[in-house]
Structure formats: structure tokens, C-alpha cells
N, C-alpha and C. Protein backbone atom coordinates (compact mmCIF):
# COMPACT_ATOMS: atom_id res chain seq x y z
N UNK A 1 40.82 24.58 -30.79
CA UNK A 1 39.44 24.81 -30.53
C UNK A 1 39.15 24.34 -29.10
N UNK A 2 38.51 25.25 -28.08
CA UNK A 2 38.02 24.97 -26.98
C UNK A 2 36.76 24.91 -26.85
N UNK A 3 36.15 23.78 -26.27
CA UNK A 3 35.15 23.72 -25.82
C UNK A 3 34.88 23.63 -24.37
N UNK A 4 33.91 25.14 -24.14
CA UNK A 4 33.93 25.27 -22.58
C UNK A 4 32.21 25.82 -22.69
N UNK A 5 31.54 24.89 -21.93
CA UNK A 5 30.48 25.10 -21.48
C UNK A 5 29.66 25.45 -20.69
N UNK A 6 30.59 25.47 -19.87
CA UNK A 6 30.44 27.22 -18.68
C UNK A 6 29.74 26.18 -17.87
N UNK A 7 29.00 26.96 -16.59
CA UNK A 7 28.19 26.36 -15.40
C UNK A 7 27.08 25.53 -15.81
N UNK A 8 25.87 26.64 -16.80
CA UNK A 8 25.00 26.09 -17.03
C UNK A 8 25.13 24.70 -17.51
N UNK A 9 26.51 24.50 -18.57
CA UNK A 9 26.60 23.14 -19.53
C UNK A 9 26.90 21.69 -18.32
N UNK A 10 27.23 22.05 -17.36
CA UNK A 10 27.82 21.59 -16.16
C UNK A 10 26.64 20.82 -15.32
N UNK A 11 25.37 21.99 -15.24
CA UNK A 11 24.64 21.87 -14.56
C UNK A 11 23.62 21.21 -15.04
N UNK A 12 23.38 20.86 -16.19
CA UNK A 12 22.77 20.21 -17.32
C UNK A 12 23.76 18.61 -17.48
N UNK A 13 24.50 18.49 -17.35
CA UNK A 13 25.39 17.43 -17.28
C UNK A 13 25.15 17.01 -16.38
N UNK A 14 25.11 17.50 -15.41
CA UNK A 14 24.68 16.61 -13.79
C UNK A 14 23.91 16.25 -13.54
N UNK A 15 22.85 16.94 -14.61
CA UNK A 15 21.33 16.44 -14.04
C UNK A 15 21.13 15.24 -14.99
N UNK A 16 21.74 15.08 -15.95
CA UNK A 16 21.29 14.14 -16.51
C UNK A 16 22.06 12.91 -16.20
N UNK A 17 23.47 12.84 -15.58
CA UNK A 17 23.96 11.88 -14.99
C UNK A 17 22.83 11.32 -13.74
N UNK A 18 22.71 12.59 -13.04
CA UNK A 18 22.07 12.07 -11.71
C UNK A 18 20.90 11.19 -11.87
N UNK A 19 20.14 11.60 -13.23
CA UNK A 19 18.52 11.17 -13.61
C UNK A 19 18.90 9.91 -13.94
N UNK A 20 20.04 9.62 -14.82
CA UNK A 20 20.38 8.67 -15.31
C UNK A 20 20.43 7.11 -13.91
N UNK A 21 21.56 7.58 -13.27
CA UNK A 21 22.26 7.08 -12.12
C UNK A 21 20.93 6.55 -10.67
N UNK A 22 20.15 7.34 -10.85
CA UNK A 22 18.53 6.87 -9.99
C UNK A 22 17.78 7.06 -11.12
N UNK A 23 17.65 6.46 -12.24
CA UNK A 23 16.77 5.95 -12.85
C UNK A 23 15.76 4.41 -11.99
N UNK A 24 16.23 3.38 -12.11
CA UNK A 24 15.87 2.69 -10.62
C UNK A 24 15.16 2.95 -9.64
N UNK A 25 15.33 3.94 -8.97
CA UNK A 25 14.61 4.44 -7.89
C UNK A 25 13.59 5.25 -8.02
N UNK A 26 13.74 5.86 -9.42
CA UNK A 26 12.38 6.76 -9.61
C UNK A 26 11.42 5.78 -10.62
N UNK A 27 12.41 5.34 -11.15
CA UNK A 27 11.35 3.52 -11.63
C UNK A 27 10.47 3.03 -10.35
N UNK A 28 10.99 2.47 -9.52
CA UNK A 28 10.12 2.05 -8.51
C UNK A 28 9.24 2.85 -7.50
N UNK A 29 9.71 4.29 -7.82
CA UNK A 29 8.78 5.50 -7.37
C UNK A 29 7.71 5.46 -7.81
N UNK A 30 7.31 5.04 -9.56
CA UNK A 30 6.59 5.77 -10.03
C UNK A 30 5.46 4.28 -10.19
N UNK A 31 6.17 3.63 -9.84
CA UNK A 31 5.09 2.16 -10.08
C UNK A 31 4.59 1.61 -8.75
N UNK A 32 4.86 2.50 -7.41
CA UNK A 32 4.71 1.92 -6.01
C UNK A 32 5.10 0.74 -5.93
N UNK A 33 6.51 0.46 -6.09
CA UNK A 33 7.01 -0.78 -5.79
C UNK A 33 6.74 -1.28 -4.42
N UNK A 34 6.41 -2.21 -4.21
CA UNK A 34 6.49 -2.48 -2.51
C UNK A 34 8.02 -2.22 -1.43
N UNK A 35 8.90 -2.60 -2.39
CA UNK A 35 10.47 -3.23 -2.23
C UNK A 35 10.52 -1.24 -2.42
N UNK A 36 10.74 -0.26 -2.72
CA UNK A 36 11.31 0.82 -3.12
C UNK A 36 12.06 1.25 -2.29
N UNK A 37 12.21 1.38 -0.93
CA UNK A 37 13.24 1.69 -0.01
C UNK A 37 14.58 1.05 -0.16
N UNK A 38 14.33 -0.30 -0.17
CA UNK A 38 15.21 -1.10 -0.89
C UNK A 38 16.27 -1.14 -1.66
N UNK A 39 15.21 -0.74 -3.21
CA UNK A 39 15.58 -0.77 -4.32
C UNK A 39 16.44 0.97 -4.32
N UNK A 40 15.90 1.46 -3.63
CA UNK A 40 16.64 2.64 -3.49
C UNK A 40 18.04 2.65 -2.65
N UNK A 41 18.09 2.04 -1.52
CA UNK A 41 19.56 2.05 -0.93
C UNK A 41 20.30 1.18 -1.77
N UNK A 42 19.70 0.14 -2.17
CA UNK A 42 20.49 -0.61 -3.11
C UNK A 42 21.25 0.27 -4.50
N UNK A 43 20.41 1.26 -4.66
CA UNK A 43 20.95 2.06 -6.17
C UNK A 43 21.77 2.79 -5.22
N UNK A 44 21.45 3.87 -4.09
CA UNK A 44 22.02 4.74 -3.78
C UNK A 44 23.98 4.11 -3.52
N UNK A 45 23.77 2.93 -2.96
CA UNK A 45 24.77 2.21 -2.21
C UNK A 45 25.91 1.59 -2.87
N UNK A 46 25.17 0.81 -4.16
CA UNK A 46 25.64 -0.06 -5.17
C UNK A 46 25.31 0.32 -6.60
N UNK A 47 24.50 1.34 -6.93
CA UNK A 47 24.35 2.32 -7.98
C UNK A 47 25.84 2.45 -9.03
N UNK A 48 26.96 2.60 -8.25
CA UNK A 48 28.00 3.32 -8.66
C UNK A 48 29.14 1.76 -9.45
N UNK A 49 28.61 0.64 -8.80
CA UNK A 49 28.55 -0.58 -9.89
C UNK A 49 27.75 -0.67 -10.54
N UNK A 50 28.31 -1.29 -11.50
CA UNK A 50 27.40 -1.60 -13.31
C UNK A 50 26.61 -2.77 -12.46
N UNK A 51 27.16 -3.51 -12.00
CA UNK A 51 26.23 -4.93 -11.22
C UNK A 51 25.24 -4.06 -10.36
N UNK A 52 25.50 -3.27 -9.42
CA UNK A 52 24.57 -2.93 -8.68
C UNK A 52 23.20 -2.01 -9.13
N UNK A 53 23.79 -1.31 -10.23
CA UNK A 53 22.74 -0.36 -11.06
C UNK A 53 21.75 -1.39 -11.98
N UNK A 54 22.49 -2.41 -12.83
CA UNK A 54 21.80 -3.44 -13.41
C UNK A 54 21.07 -4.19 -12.26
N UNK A 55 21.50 -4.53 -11.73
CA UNK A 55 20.14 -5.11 -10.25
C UNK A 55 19.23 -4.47 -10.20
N UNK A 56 19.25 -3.22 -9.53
CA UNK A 56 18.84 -2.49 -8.90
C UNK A 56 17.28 -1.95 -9.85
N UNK A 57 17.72 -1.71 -11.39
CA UNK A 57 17.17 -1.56 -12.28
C UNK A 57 16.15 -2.74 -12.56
N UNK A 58 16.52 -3.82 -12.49
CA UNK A 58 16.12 -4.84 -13.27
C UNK A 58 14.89 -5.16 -11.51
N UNK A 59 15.20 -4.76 -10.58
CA UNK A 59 14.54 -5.07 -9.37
C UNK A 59 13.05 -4.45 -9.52
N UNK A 60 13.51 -3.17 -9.84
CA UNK A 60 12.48 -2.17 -9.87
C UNK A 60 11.47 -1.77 -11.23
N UNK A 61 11.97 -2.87 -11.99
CA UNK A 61 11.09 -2.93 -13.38
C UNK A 61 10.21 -4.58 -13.14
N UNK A 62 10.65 -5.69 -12.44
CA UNK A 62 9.98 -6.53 -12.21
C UNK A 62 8.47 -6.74 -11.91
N UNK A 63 7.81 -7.43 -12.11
CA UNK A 63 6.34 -7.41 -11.35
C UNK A 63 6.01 -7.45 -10.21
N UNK A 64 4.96 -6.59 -10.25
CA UNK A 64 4.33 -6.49 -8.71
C UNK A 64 2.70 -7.27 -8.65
N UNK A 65 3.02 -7.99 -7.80
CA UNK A 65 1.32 -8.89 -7.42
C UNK A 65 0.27 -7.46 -7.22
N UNK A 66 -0.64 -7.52 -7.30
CA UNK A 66 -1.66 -7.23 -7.09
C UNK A 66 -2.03 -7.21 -5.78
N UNK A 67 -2.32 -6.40 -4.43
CA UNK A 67 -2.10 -6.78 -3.34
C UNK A 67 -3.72 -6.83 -3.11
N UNK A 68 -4.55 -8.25 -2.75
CA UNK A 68 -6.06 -8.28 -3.04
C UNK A 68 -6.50 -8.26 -1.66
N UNK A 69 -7.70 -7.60 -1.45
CA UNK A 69 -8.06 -7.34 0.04
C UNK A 69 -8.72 -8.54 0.42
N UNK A 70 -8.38 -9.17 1.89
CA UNK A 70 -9.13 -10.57 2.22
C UNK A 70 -10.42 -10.07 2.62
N UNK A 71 -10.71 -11.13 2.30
CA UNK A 71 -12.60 -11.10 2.37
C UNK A 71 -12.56 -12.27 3.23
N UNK A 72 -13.59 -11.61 4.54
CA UNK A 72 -13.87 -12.46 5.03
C UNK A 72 -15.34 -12.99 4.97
N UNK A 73 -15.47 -14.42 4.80
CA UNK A 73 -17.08 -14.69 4.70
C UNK A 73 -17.35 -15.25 5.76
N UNK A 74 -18.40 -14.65 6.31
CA UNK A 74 -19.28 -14.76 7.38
C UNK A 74 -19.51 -16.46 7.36
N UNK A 75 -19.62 -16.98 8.36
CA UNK A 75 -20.02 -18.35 8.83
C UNK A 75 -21.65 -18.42 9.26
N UNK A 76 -21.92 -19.64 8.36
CA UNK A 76 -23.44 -19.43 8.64
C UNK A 76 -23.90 -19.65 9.94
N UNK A 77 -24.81 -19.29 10.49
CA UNK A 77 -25.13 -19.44 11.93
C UNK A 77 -25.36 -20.93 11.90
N UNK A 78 -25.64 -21.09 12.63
CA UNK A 78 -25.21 -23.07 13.07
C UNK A 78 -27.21 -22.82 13.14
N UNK A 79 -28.30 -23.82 12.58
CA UNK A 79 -29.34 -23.54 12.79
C UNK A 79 -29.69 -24.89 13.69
N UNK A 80 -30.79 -24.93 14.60
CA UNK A 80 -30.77 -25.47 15.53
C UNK A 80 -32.14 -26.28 15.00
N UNK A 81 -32.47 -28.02 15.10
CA UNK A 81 -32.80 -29.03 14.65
C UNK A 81 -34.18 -28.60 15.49
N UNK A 82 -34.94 -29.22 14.79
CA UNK A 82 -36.35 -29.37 15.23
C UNK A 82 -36.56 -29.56 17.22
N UNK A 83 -35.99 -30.80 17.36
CA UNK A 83 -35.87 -31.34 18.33
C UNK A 83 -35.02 -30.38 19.72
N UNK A 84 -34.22 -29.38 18.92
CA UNK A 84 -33.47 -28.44 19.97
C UNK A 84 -34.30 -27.53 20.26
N UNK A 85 -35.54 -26.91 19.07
CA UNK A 85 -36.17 -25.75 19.45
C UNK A 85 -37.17 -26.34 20.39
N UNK A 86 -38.24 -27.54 20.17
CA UNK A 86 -39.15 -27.90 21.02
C UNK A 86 -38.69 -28.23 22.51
N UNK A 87 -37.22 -28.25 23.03
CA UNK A 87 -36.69 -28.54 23.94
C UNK A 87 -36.62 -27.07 24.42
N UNK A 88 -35.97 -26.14 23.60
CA UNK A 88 -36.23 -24.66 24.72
C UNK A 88 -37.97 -24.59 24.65
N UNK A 89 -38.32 -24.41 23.75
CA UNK A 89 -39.80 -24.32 24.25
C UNK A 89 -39.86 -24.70 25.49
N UNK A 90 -40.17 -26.68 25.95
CA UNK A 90 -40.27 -26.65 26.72
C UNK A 90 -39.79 -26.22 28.25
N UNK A 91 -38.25 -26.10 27.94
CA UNK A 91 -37.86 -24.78 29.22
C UNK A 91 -38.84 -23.68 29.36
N UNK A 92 -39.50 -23.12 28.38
CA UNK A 92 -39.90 -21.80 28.47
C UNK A 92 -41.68 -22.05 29.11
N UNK A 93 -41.37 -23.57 29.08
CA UNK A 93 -42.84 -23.78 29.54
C UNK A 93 -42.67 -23.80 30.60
N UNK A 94 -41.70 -24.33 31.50
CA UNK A 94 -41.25 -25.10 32.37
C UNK A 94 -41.55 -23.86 33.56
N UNK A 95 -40.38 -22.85 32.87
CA UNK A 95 -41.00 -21.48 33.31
C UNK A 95 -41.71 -20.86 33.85
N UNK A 96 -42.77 -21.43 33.19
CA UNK A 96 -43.73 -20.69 33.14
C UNK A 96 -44.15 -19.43 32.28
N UNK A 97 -43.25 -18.94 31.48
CA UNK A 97 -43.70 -18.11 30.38
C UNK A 97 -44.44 -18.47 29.09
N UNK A 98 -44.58 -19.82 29.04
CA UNK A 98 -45.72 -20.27 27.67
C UNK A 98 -46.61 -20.97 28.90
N UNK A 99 -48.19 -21.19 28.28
CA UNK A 99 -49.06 -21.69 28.46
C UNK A 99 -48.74 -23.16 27.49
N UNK A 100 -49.81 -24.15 28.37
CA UNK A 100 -49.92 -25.39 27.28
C UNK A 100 -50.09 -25.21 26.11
N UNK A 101 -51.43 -24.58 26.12
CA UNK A 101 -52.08 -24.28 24.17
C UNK A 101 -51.08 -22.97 23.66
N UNK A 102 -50.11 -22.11 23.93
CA UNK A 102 -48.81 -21.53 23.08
C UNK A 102 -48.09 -22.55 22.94
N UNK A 103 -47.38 -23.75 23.95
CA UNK A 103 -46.78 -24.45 23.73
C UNK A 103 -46.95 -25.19 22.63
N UNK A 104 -48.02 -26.06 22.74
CA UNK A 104 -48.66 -26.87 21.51
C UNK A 104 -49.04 -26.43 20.26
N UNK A 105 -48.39 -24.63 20.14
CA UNK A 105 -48.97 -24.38 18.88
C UNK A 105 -47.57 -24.32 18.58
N UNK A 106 -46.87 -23.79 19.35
CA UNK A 106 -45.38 -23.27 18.63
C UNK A 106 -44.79 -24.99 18.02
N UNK A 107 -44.66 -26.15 18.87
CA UNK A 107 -44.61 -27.24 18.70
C UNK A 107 -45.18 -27.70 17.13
N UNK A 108 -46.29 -27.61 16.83
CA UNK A 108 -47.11 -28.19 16.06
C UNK A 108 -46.48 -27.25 14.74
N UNK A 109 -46.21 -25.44 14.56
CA UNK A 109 -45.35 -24.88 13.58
C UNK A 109 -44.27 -25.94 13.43
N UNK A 110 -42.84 -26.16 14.67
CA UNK A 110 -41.71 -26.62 14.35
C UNK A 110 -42.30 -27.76 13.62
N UNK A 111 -42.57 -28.64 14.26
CA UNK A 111 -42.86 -30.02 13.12
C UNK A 111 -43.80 -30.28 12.21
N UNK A 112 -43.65 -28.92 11.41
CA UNK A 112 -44.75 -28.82 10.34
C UNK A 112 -43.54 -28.08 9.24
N UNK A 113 -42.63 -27.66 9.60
CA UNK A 113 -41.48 -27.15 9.30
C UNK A 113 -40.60 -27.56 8.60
């Protein structure tokens, strides 16, 4: 009795070796491994060892962190003490762009504040 399975049986054989053989690599295809380039030369390279396919496998089924976007929080503006604002005031008097009685009102807000 012969068993001959012609091209097609051939071509069906290969594919399932091949699927088999980068299993690994389409593992880490399908999960966006970070490592997948990797994990892929590693199968392609060392695939053809039982050690290197078991790695390679076991690489690409492992967990992947969560990659979380940094947040940056704003720094509160530094707010400026009673005593710093009545001091530009008085620059602004100094100036000449406030009058006494603006001065003495803006003054009389801050330290009511």
C-alpha cells in the first residue's frame, strides 16, 4: 500500500509546519508585543531548537505592562504675598501711572484680602 499525497498533501504539510514553527511570532504579532522583532529573529534564528522555539514561545506569551501616558500636572503659579503686590503698586505709583486715591484703594482691597 502506497501512500502518496501528491503536491497539494505537501503543500498542506508545509503550511502547517510553517504555522506551527512561527507560532511565536504570530503570538507576539497578534498581542503587540513590544519585544516582537525580537521575539521574531529569535524564532526565525533559534526556532529550529526545541530550546529556542520554547523561549521564544514562552517570550511572546508573557505579560505586557500597560504602557500609561505621563501626565503632566501643571505647577501652581507661585501667588505673590500681600506685601509683594502693594510694593508693585507702589512702583506703579512711583511711575506715575496710579494716582494717590487708586493707590490707596487698590492697597486698602489687598489688605482686606
Amino acid at each position: 500500500m502506497q501512500n502518496d499525497t501528491g503536491p497539494l498533501g505537501m503543500l498542506v504539510l508545509l503550511f502547517v509546519v510553517w504555522m506551527i514553527y512561527f507560532m511565536p511570532t504570530l503570538n507576539a504579532y497578534h498581542r503587540k508585543h513590544p519585544n516582537f522583532n525580537s521575539i521574531l529573529l529569535l524564532n526565525l534564528f533559534l526556532g529550529w531548537t526545541l530550546i529556542g522555539w520554547v523561549v521564544s514561545i514562552v517570550w511572546s506569551a508573557s505579560s505586557i505592562a500597560p504602557i500609561e501616558p505621563i501626565r503632566v500636572i501643571p505647577e501652581p503659579e507661585p501667588s505673590e504675598d500681600k506685601y509683594q503686590k502693594i510694593e508693585r503698586l507702589g512702583g506703579l505709583k512711583e511711575k506715575g501711572l496710579l494716582t494717590e486715591a487708586e493707590y490707596e484703594a487698590e492697597k486698602a482691597k489687598i489688605l482686606q484680602s
